[in-house]
N, C-alpha and C. Protein backbone atom coordinates (compact mmCIF):
# COMPACT_ATOMS: atom_id res chain seq x y z
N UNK A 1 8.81 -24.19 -25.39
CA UNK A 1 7.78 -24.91 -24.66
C UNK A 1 7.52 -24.27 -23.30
N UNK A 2 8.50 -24.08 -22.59
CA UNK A 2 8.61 -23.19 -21.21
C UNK A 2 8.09 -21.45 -21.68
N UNK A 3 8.77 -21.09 -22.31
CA UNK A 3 8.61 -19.46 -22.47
C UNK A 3 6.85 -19.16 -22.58
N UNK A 4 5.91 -19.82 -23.73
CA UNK A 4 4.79 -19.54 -23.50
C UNK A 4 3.81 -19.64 -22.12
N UNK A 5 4.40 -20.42 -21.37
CA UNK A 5 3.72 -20.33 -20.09
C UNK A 5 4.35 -19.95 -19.41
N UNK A 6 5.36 -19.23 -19.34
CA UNK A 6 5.95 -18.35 -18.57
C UNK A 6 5.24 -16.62 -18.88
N UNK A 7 5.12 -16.72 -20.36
CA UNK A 7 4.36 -15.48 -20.50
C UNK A 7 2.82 -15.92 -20.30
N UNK A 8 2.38 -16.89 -20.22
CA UNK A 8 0.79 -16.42 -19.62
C UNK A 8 0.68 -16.03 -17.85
N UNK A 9 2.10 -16.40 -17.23
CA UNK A 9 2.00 -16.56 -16.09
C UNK A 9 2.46 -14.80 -15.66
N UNK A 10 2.79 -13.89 -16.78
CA UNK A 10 3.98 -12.58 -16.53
C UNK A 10 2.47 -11.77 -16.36
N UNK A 11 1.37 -11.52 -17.03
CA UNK A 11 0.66 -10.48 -16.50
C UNK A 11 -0.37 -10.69 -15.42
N UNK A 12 -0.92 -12.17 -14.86
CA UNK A 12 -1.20 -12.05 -13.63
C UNK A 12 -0.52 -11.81 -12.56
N UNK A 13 0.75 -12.31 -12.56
CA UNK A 13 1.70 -12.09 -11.44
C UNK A 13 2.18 -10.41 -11.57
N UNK A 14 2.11 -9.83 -12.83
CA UNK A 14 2.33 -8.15 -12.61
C UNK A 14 1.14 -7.76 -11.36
N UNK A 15 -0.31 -8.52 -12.24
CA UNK A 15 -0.86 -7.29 -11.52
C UNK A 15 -1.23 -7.49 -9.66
N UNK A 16 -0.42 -9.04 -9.49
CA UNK A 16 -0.29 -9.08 -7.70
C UNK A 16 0.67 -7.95 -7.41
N UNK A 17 2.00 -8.37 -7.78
CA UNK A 17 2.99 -7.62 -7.53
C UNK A 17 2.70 -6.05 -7.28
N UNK A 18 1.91 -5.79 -8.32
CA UNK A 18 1.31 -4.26 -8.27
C UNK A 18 0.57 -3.97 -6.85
N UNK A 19 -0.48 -4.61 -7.11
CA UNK A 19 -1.01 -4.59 -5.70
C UNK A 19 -0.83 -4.82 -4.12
N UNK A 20 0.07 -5.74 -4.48
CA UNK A 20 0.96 -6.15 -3.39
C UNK A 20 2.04 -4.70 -2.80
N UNK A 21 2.68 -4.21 -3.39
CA UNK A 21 3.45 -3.07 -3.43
C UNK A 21 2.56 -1.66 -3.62
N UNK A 22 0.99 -1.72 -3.49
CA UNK A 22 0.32 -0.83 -2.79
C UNK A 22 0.06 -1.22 -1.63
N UNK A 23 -0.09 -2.23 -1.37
CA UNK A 23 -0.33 -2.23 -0.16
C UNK A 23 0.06 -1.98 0.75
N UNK A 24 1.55 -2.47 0.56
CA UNK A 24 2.58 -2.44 1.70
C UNK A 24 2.77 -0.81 1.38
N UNK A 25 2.93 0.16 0.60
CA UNK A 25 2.99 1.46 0.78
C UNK A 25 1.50 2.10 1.41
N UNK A 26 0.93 1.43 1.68
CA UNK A 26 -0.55 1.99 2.40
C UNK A 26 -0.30 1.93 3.55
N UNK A 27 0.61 0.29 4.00
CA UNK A 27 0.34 0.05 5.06
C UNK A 27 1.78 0.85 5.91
N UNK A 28 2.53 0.74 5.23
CA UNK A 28 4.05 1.83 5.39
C UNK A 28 4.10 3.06 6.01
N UNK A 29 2.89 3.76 5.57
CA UNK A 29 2.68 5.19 5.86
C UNK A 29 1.08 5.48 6.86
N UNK A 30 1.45 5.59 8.02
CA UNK A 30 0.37 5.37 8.97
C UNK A 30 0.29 6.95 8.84
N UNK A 31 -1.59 7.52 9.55
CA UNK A 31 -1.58 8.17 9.79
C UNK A 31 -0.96 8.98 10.40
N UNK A 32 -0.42 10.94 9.95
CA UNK A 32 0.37 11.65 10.95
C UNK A 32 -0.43 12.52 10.92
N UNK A 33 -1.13 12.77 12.60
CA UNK A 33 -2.06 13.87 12.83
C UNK A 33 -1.65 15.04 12.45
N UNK A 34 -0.44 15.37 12.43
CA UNK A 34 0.52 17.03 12.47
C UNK A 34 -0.11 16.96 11.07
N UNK A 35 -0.43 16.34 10.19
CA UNK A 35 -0.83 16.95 8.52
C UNK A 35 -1.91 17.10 8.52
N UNK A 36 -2.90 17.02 9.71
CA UNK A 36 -4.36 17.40 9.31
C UNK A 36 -5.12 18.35 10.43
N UNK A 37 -3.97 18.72 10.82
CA UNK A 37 -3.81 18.99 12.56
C UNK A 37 -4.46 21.14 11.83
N UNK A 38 -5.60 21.23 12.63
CA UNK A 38 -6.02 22.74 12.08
C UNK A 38 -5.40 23.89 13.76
N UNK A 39 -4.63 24.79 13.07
CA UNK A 39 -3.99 26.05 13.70
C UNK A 39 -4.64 27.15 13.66
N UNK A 40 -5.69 26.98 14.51
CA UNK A 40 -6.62 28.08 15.32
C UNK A 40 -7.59 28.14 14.35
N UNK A 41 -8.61 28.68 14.85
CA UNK A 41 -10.24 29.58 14.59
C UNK A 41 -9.88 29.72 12.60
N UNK A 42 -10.70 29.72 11.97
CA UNK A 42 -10.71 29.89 10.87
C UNK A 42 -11.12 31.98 10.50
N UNK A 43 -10.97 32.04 9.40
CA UNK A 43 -11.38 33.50 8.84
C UNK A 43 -13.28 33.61 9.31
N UNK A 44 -13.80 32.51 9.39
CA UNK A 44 -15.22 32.80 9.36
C UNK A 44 -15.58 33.03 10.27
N UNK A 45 -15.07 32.26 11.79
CA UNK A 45 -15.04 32.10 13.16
C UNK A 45 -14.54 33.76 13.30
N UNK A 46 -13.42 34.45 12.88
CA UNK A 46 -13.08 35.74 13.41
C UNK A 46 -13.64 36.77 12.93
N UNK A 47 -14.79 36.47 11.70
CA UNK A 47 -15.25 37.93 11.33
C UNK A 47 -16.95 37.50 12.36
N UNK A 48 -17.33 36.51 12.65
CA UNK A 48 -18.04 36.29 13.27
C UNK A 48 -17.82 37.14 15.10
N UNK A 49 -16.86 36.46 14.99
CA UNK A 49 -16.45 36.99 16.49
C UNK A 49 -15.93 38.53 16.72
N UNK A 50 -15.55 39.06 15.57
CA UNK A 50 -14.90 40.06 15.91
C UNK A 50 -16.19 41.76 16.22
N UNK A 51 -17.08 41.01 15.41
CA UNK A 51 -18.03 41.98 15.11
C UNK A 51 -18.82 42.21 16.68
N UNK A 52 -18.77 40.86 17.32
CA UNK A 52 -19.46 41.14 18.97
C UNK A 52 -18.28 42.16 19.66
N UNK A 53 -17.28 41.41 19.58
CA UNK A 53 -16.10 42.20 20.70
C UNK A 53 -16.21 43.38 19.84
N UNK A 54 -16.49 44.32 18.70
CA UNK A 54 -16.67 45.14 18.60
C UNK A 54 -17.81 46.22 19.28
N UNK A 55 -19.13 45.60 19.18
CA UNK A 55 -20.53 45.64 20.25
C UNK A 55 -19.99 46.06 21.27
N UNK A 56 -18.50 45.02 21.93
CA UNK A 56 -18.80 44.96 23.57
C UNK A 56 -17.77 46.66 24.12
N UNK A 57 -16.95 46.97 22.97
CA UNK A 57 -16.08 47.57 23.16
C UNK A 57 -17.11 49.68 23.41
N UNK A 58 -18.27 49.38 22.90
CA UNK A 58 -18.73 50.80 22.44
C UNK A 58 -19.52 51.12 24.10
């Protein structure tokens, strides 16, 4: 008598639990600038640039 409404009650409460335990791993892991953080001028910026300081050098 108990067990059938215990199982209608097992896959809504999965899919809180689920969500619930994204959340808190969303909310767990705050942004860290150092992972998006860019280390100097790109390849496009230096063939751009390099070609003037070449100009300036002649």
């Amino acid at each position: 008598m108990l067990l059938p409404s215990l199982n209608l009650l097992r896959q809504p409460l999965t899919f809180v639990a689920a969500k619930w335990q994204t959340l808190i791993r969303v909310a767990g892991n705050p942004y860290r600038p150092e992972l998006h953080y860019m280390r100097g001028r790109g390849p496009k910026w230096r063939a751009k640039h390099q070609a003037s300081r070449l100009d300036r050098s002649l």
